[in-house]
Protein backbone atom coordinates (compact mmCIF):
# COMPACT_ATOMS: atom_id res chain seq x y z
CA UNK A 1 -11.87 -20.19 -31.89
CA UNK A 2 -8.18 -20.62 -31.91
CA UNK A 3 -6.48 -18.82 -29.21
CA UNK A 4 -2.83 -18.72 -27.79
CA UNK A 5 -1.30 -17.73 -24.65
CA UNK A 6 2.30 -16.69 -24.71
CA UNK A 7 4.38 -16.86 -21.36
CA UNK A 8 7.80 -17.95 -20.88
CA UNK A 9 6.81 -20.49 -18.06
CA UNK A 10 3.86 -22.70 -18.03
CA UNK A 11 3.22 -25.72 -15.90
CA UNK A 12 4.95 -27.41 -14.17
CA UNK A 13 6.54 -24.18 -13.15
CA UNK A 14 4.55 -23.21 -10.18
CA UNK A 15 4.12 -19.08 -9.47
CA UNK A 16 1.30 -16.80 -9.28
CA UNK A 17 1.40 -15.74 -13.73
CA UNK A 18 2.03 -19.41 -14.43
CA UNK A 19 -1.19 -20.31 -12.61
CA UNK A 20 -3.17 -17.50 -14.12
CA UNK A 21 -2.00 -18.95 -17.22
CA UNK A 22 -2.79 -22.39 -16.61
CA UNK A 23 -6.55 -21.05 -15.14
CA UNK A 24 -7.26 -19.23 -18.63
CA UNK A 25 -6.10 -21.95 -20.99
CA UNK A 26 -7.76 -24.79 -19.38
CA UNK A 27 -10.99 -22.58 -18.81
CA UNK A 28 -11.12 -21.64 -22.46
CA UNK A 29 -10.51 -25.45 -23.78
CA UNK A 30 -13.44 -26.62 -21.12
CA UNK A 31 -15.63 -24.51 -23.19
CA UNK A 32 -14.66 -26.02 -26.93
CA UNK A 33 -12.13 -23.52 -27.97
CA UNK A 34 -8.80 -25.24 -29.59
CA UNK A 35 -6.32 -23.92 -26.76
CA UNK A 36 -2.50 -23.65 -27.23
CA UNK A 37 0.56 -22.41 -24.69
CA UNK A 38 3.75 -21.62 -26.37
CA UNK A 39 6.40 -21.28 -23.63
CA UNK A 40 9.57 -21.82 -23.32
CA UNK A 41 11.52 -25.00 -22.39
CA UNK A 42 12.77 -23.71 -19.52
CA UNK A 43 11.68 -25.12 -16.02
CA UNK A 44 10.20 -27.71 -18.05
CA UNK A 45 11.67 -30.69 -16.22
CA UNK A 46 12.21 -33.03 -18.88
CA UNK A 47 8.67 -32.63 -19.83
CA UNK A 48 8.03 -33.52 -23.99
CA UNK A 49 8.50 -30.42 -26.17
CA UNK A 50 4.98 -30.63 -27.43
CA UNK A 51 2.14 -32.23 -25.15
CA UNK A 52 -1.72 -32.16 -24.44
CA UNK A 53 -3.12 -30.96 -20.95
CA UNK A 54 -6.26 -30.85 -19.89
CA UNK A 55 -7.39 -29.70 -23.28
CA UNK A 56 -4.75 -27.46 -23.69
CA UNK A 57 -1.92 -28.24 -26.26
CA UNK A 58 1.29 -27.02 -24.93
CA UNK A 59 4.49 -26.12 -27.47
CA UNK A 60 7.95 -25.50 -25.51
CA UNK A 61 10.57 -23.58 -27.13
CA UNK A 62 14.28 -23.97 -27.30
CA UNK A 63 15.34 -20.42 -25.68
CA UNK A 64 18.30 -18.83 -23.91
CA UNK A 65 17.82 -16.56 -20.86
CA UNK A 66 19.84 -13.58 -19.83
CA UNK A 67 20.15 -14.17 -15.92
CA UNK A 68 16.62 -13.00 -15.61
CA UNK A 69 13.60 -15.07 -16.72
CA UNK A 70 11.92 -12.24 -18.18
CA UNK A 71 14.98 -12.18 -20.27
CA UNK A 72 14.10 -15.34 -21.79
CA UNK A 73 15.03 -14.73 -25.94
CA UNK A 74 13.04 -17.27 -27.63
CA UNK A 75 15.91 -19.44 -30.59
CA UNK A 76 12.57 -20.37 -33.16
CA UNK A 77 9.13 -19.71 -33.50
CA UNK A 78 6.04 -22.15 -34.31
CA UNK A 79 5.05 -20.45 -37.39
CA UNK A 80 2.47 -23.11 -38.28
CA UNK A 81 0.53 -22.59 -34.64
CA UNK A 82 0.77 -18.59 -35.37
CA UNK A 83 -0.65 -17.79 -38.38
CA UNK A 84 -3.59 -19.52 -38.10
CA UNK A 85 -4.75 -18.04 -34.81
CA UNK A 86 -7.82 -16.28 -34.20
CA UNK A 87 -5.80 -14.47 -31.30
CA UNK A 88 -3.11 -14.44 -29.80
CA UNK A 89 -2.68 -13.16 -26.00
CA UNK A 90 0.50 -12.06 -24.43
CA UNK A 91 1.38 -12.20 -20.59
CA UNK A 92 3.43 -9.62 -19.43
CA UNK A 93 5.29 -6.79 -21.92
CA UNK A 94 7.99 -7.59 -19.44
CA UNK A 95 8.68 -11.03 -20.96
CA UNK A 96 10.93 -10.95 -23.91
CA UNK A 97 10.03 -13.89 -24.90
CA UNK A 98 6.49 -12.90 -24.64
CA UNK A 99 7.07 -9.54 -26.64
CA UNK A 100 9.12 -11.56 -29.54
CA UNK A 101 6.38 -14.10 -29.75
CA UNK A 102 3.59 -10.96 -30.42
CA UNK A 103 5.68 -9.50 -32.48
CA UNK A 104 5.83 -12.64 -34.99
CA UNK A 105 2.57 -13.35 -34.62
CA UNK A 106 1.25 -9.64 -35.49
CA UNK A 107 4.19 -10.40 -38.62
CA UNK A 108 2.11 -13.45 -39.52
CA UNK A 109 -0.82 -11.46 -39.80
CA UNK A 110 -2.87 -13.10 -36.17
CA UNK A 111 -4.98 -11.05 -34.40
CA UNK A 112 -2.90 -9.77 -30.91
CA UNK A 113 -3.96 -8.92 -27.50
CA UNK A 114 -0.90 -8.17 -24.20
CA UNK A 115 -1.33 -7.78 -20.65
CA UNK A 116 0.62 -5.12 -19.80
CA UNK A 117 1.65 -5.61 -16.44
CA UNK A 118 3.79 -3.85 -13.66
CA UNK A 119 4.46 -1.30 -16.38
CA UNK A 120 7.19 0.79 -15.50
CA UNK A 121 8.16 -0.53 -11.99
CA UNK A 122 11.92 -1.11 -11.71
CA UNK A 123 12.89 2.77 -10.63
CA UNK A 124 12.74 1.34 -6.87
CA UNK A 125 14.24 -2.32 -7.21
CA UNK A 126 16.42 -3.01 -4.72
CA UNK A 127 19.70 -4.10 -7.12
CA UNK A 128 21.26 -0.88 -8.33
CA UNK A 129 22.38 -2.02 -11.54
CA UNK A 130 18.72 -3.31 -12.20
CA UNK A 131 17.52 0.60 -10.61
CA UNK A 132 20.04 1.77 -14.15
CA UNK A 133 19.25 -0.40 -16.57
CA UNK A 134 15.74 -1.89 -15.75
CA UNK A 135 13.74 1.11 -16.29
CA UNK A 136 15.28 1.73 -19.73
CA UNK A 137 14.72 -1.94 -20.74
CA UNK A 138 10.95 -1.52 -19.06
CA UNK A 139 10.44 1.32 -21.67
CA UNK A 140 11.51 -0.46 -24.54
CA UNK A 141 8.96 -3.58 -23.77
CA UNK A 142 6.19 -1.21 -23.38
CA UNK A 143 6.71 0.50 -26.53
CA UNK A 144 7.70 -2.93 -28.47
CA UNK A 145 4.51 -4.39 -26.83
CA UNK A 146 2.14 -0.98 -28.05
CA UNK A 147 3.05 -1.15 -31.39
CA UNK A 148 2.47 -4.89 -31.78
CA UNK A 149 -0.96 -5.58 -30.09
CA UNK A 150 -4.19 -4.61 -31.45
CA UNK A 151 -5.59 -5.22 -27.84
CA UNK A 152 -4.03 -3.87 -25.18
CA UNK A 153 -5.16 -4.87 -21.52
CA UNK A 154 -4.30 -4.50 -17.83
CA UNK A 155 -5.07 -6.81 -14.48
CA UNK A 156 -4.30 -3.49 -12.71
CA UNK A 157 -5.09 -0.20 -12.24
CA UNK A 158 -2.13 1.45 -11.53
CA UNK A 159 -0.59 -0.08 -15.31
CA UNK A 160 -4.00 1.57 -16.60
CA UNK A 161 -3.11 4.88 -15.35
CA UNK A 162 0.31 4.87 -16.52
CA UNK A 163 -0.38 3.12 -19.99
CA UNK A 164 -2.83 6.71 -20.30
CA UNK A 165 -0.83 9.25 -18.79
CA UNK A 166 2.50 8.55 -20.26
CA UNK A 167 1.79 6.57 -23.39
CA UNK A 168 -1.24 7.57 -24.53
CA UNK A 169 -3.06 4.42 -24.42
CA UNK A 170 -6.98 3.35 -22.72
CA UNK A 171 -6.54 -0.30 -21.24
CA UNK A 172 -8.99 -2.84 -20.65
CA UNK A 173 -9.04 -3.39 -17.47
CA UNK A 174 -9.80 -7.40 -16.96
CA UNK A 175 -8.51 -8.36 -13.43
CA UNK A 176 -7.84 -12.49 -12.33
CA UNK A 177 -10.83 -13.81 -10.60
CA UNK A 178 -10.65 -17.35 -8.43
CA UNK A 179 -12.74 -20.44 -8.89
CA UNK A 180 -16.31 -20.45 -7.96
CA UNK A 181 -15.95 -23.47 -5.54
CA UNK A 182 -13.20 -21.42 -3.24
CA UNK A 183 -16.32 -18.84 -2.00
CA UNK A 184 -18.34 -21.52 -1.57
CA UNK A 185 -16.21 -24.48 0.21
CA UNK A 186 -16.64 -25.32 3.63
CA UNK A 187 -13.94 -23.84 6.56
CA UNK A 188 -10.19 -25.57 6.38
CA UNK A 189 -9.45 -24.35 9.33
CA UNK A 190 -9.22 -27.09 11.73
CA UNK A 191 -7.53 -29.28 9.34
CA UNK A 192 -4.34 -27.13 8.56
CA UNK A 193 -4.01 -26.24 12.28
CA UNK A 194 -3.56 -30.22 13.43
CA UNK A 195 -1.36 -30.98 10.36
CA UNK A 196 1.19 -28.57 11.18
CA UNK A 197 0.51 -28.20 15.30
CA UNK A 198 -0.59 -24.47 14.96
CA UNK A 199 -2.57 -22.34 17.26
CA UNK A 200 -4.25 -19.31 17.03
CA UNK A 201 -2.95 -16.37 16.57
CA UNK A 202 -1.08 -17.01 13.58
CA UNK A 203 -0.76 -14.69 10.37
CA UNK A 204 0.18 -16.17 6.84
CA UNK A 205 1.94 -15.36 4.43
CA UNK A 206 1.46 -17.05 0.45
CA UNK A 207 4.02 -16.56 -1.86
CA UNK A 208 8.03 -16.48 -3.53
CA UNK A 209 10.24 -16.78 -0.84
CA UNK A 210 12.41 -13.42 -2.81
CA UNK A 211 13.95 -10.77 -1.65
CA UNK A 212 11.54 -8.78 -3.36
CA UNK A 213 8.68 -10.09 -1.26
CA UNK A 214 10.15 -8.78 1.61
CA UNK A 215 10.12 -11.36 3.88
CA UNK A 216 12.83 -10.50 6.41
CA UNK A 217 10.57 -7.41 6.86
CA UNK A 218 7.80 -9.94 8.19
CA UNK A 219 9.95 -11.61 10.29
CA UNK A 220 11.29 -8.53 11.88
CA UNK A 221 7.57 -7.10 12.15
CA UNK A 222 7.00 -10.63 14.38
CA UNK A 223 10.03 -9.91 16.26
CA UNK A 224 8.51 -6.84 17.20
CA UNK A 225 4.72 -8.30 17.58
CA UNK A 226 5.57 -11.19 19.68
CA UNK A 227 7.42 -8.47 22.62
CA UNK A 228 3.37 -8.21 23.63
CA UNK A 229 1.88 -11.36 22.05
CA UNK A 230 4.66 -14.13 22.55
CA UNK A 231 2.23 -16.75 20.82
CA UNK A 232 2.12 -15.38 17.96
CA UNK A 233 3.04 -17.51 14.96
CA UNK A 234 3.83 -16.72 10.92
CA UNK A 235 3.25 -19.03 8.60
CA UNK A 236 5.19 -18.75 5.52
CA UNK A 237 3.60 -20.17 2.39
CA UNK A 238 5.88 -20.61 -1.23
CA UNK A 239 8.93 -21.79 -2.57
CA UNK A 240 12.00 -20.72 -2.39
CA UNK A 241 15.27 -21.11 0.25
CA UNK A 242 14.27 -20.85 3.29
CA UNK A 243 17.55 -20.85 4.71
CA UNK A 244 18.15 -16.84 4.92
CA UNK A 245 14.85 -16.28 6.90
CA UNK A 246 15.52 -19.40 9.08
CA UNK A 247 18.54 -18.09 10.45
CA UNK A 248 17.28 -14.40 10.38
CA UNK A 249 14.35 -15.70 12.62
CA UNK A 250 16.98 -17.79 15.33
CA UNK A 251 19.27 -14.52 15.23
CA UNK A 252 16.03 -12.15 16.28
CA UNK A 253 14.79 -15.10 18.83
CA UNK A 254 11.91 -15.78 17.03
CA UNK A 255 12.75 -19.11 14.86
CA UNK A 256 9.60 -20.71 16.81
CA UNK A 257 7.40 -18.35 15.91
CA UNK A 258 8.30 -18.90 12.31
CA UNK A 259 6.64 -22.01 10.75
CA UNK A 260 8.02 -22.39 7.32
CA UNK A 261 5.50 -25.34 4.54
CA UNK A 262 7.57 -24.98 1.42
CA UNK A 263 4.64 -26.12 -1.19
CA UNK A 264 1.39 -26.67 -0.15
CA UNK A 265 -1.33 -28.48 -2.00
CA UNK A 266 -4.42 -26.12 -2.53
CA UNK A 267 -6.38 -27.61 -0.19
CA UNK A 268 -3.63 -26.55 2.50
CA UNK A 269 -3.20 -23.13 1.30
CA UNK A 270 -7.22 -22.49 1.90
CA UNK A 271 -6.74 -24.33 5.03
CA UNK A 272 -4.21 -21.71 6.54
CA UNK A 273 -6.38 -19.14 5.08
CA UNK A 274 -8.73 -19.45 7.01
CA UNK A 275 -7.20 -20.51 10.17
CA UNK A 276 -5.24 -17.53 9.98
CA UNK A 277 -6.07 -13.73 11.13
CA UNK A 278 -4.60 -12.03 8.07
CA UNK A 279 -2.79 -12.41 4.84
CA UNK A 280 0.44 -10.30 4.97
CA UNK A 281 1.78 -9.47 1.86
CA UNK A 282 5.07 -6.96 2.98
CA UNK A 283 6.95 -6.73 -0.40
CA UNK A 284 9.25 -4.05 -0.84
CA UNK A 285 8.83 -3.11 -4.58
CA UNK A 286 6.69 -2.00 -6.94
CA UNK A 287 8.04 -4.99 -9.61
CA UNK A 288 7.01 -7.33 -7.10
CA UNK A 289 3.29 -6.49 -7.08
CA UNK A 290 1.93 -6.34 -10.51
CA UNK A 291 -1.37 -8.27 -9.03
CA UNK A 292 -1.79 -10.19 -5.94
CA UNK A 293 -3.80 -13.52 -6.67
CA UNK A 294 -3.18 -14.28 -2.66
CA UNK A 295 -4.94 -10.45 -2.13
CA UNK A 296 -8.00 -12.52 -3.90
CA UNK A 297 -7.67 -15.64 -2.35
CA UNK A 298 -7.80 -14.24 1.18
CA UNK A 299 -10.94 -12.01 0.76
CA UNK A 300 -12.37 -14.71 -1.43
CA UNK A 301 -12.65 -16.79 2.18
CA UNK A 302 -13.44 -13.38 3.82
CA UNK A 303 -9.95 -12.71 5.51
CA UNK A 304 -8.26 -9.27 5.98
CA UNK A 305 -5.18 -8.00 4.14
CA UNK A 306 -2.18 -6.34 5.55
CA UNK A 307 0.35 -5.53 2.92
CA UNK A 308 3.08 -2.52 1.87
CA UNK A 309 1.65 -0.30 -0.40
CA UNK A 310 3.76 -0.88 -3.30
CA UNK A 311 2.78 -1.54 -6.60
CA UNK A 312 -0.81 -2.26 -7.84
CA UNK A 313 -1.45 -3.14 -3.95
CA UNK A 314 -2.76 0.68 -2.94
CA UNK A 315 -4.86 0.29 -5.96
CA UNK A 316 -7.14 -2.48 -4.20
CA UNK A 317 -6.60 -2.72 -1.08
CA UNK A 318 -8.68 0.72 0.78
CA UNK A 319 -6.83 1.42 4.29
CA UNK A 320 -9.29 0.68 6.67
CA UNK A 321 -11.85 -0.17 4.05
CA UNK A 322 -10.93 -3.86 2.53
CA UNK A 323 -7.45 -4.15 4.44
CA UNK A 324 -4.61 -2.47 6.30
CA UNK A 325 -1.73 -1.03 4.20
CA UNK A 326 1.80 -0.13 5.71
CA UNK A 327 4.72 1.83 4.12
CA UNK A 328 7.33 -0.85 3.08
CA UNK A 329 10.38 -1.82 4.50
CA UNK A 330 9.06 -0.80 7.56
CA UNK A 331 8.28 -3.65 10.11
CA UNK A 332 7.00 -1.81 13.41
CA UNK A 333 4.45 -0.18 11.50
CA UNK A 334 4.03 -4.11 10.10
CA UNK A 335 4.01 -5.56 13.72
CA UNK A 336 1.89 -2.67 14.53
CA UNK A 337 -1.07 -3.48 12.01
CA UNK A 338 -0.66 -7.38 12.81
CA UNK A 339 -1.49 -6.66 16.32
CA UNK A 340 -4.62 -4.40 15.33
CA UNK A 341 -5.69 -7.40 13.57
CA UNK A 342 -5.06 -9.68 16.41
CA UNK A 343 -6.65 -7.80 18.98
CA UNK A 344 -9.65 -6.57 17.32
CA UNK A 345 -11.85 -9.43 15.15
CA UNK A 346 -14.45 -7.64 14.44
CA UNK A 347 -12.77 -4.98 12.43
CA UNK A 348 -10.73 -8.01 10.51
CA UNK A 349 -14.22 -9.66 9.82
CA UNK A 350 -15.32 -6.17 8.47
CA UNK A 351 -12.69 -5.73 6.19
CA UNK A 352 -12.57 -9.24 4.95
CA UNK A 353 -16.07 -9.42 4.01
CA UNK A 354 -15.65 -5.90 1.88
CA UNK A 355 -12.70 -7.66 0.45
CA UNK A 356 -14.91 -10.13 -0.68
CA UNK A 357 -17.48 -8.38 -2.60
CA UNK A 358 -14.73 -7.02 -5.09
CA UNK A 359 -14.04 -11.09 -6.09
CA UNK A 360 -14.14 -12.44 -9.56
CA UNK A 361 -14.86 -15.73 -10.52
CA UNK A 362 -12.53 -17.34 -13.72
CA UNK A 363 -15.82 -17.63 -15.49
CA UNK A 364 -16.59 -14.46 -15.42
CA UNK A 365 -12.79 -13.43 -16.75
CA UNK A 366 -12.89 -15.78 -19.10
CA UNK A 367 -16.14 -14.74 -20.49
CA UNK A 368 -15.13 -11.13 -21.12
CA UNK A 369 -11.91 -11.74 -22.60
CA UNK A 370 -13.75 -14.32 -25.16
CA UNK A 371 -15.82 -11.21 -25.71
CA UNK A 372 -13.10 -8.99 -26.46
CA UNK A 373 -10.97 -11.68 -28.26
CA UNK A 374 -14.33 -11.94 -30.58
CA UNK A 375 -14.61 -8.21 -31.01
């Protein structure tokens, strides 16, 4: 089978779509399929225009971006890798460069499938002009997406229950799964505390450092948290500048109680995982939260979630069932549910081991959407 995946980054961008992506692609090719990524150029550094990964040909696009990079606007189109697709499968109706890459291929006659995803989630962003104008743009992409996909899927079940109540449409629902090895690989623990001199308790975070991700509400939650336990660290995981937080940290007293990595190999990122006593995922909008790999991740290695209930978030993650969940932008009820955590292990191993039974292997992913793709 020929299949396609359309996102405007692809590796070596690094983010949480990007690796989905990546996990899909190379899966697919592993199992004989001819696998292609049309993306565009941007974030490419200096990579070739047209190269073979791990299986996985790889076509880069000349394209111009609109401050945003879902407002990537692809400048040609690889008619010749198109038209003779068995399918072709879009990431994200928010892309415009994913949308204008369905749209050419359902044109060319190829068989289409999108993932919609955080459908209709800019009403509560942060940036006023993007409050105006993002929900009108949102609307647009859905509808552009709709008509051009014969398939029409969601990683989440809040986009399910919007695609059906306000446009009419039944989803697939086909979440992200992890690798097999991560439920099954021995404990990191020890090794990420004496690389980076950490001792318990410490929380983690995995992620963008953005605004959207709400990390100055984390730091202000430890603030808070470390009043009655003064040991207690956060890791912050991602990239991003770190300067803002660094000096939001010093100005609330708590800069050493703030351990910042950058990048971390994956190895590292399991590591803190499962050193830590919860993953703490405080964003602040509902954009921001389309689907939480990290949510996977942690209760794939049976740890605990805290995290705002924004988003698809609420949608997996059970109060007091699988995790904690907090109201956003609010970081004493934050420090609040970090100290729960802290103080009380056994409920954190209960929850964490719930978490895990909801985990999905890539296989398994990639074995249903070759299903549906085949359909």
């Amino acid at each position: 089978m020929k299949i396609i995946h359309i996102h405007h980054h692809y590796w070596p961008v690094i983010g949480g779509l990007e690796n989905v992506v990546k996990a899909l692609a190379e899966g697919m090719a592993k199992l004989g399929h001819e696998v292609h990524v049309i993306t565009s150029t941007h974030g490419a550094e200096g990579r070739p225009r047209e190269e073979e990964i791990n299986g996985v040909h790889i076509h880069r696009i000349k394209s111009i971006r609109l401050g945003y990079p879902d407002l990537t606007y692809p400048l040609e189109y690889p008619i010749n890798v198109l038209k003779n697709a068995d399918i072709v499968h879009g990431h994200s109706q928010n892309s415009l460069f994913t949308v204008k890459m369905i749209e050419k291929a359902k044109e060319l006659g190829a068989k289409t499938a999108m993932h919609f995803m955080a459908v209709d989630a800019l009403s509560d962003h942060p940036n006023s002009l993007v409050r105006l104008l993002g929900p009108l743009y949102g609307r647009w992409a859905v509808l552009r997406a709709i008509r051009s996909s014969d398939t029409r899927l969601v990683k989440s079940l809040r986009d399910k229950e919007i695609l059906k109540s306000r446009y009419g449409i039944d989803a697939i629902y086909v979440p992200d799964g992890v690798n097999e090895e991560l439920l099954n690989m021995p404990n990191k623990a020890e090794e990420f505390k004496a690389k980076y001199n950490i001792n318990d308790p410490f929380i983690v975070y995995i992620g963008r450092l953005h605004r959207l991700k709400g990390i100055d509400v984390l730091i202000k939650a430890i603030s808070i948290a470390t009043k009655e336990e003064p040991t207690l660290t956060a890791v912050i995981i991602g990239p991003g500048d770190q300067r803002p937080y660094r000096e939001l940290a010093n100005r609330l007293g708590v800069g050493k109680n703030v351990v910042f990595t950058g990048f971390v190999s994956e190895e590292m990122k399991i590591g803190a995982l499962d050193a830590s006593t919860a993953l703490i995922l405080p964003s602040i909008s509902n954009y921001a939260e389309a689907y939480s790999l990290a949510i996977t991740e942690a209760w794939a290695r049976g740890k605990p979630v805290v995290a705002s209930a924004v988003g698809e978030i609420p949608y997996r993650v059970k109060h007091m069932v699988n995790g904690l969940l907090v109201p956003p932008r609010n970081p004493k009820a934050l420090a609040d549910a970090i100290l729960q955590l802290i103080r009380d292990r056994k409920l954190g191993e209960r929850l964490g081991a719930e978490g895990k039974e909801s985990v999905t292997t890539w296989d398994k992913v990639i074995n249903e959407l070759l299903k549906l793709y085949a359909s």
